[in-house]
Protein backbone atom coordinates (compact mmCIF):
# COMPACT_ATOMS: atom_id res chain seq x y z
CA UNK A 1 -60.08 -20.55 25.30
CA UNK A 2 -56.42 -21.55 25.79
CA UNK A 3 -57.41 -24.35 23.22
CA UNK A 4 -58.71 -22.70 20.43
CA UNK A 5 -55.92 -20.07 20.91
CA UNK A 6 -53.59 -23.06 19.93
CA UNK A 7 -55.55 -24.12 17.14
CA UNK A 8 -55.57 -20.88 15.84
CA UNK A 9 -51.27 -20.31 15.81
CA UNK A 10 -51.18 -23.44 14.67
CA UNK A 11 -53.99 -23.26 11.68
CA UNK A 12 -51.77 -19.49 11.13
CA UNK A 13 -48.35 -21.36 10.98
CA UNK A 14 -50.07 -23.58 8.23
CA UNK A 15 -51.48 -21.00 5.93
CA UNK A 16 -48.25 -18.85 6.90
CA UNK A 17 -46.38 -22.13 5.81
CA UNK A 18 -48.54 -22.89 2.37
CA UNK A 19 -48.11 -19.85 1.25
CA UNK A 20 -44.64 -19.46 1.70
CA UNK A 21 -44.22 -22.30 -0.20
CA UNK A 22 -46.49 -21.35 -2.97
CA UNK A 23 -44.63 -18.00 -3.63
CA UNK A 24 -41.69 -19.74 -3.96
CA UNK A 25 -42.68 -22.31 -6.19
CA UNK A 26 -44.28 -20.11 -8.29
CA UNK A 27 -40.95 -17.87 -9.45
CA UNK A 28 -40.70 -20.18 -12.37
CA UNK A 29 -36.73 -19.67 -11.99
CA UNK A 30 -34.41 -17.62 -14.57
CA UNK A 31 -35.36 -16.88 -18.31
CA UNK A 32 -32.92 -17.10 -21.03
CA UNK A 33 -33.28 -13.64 -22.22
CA UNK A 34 -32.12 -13.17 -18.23
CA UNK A 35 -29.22 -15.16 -17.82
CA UNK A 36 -27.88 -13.86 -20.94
CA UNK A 37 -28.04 -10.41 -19.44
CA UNK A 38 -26.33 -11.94 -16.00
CA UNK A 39 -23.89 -13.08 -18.70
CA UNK A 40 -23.20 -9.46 -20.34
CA UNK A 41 -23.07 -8.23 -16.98
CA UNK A 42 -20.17 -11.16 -15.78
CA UNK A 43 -18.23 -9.86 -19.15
CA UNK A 44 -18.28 -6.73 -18.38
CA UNK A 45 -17.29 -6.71 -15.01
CA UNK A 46 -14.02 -9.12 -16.19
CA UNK A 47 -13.27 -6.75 -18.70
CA UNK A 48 -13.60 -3.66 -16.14
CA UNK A 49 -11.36 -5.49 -13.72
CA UNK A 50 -8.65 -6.11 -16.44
CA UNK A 51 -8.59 -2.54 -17.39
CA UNK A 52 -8.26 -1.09 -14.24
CA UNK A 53 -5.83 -3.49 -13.46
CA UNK A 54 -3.59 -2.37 -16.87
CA UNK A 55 -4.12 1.01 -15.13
CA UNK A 56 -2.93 -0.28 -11.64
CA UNK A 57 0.06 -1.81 -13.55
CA UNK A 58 0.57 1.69 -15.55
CA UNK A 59 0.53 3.93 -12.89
CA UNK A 60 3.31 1.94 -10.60
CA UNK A 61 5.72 1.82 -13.23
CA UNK A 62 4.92 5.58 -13.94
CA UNK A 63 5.52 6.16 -9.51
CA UNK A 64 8.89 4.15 -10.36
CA UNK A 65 10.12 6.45 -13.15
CA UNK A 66 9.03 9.73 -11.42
CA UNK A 67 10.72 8.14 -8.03
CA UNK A 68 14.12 7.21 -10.37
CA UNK A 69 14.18 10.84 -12.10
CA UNK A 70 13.71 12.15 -8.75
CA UNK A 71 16.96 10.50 -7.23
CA UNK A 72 18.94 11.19 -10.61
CA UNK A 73 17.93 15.17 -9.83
CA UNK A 74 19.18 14.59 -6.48
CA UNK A 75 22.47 13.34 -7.19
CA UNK A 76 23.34 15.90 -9.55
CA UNK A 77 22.20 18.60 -7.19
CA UNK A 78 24.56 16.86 -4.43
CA UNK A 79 27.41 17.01 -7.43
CA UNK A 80 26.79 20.67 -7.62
CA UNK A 81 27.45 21.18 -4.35
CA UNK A 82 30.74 19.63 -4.32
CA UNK A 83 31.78 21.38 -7.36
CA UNK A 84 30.61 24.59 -5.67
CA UNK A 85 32.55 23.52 -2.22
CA UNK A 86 35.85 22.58 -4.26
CA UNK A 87 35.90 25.21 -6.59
CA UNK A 88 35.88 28.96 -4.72
């Protein structure tokens, strides 16, 4: 009993094994048509990442001219103070 239970995982593992092997080998790897279209895809994604990068780029020099306006507003509303505070 204890024998043919053996020789049954192991005749299993085999077929298990074969065909495995034969799906695999059977894919017949990429087509052209396919790799072109992993190609587009590459493109696009480069291009994607450039843009939004152009955007990053954009928006922190936009965050640095709001940030520099905001200071100049500042000062002049600390100069108006000490034109109000000098002058009664």
């Amino acid at each position: 009993m204890a024998k043919s239970k053996n020789m049954f995982m192991a005749l299993l593992m085999t077929v298990l094994f074969a065909g495995s092997t034969f799906l695999v080998g059977c894919g017949g790897g990429v087509s052209e048509e396919q790799m072109q279209q992993l190609n587009d895809l590459k493109a696009e994604v480069e291009s994607l990442q450039s843009q939004v990068n152009a955007k990053q780029n954009e928006k922190s020099q936009l965050e640095r001219q709001v940030a520099d306006k905001d200071a100049k507003i500042r000062q002049y509303l600390n100069d108006i103070d000490a034109v109000k505070k000098r002058c009664p």
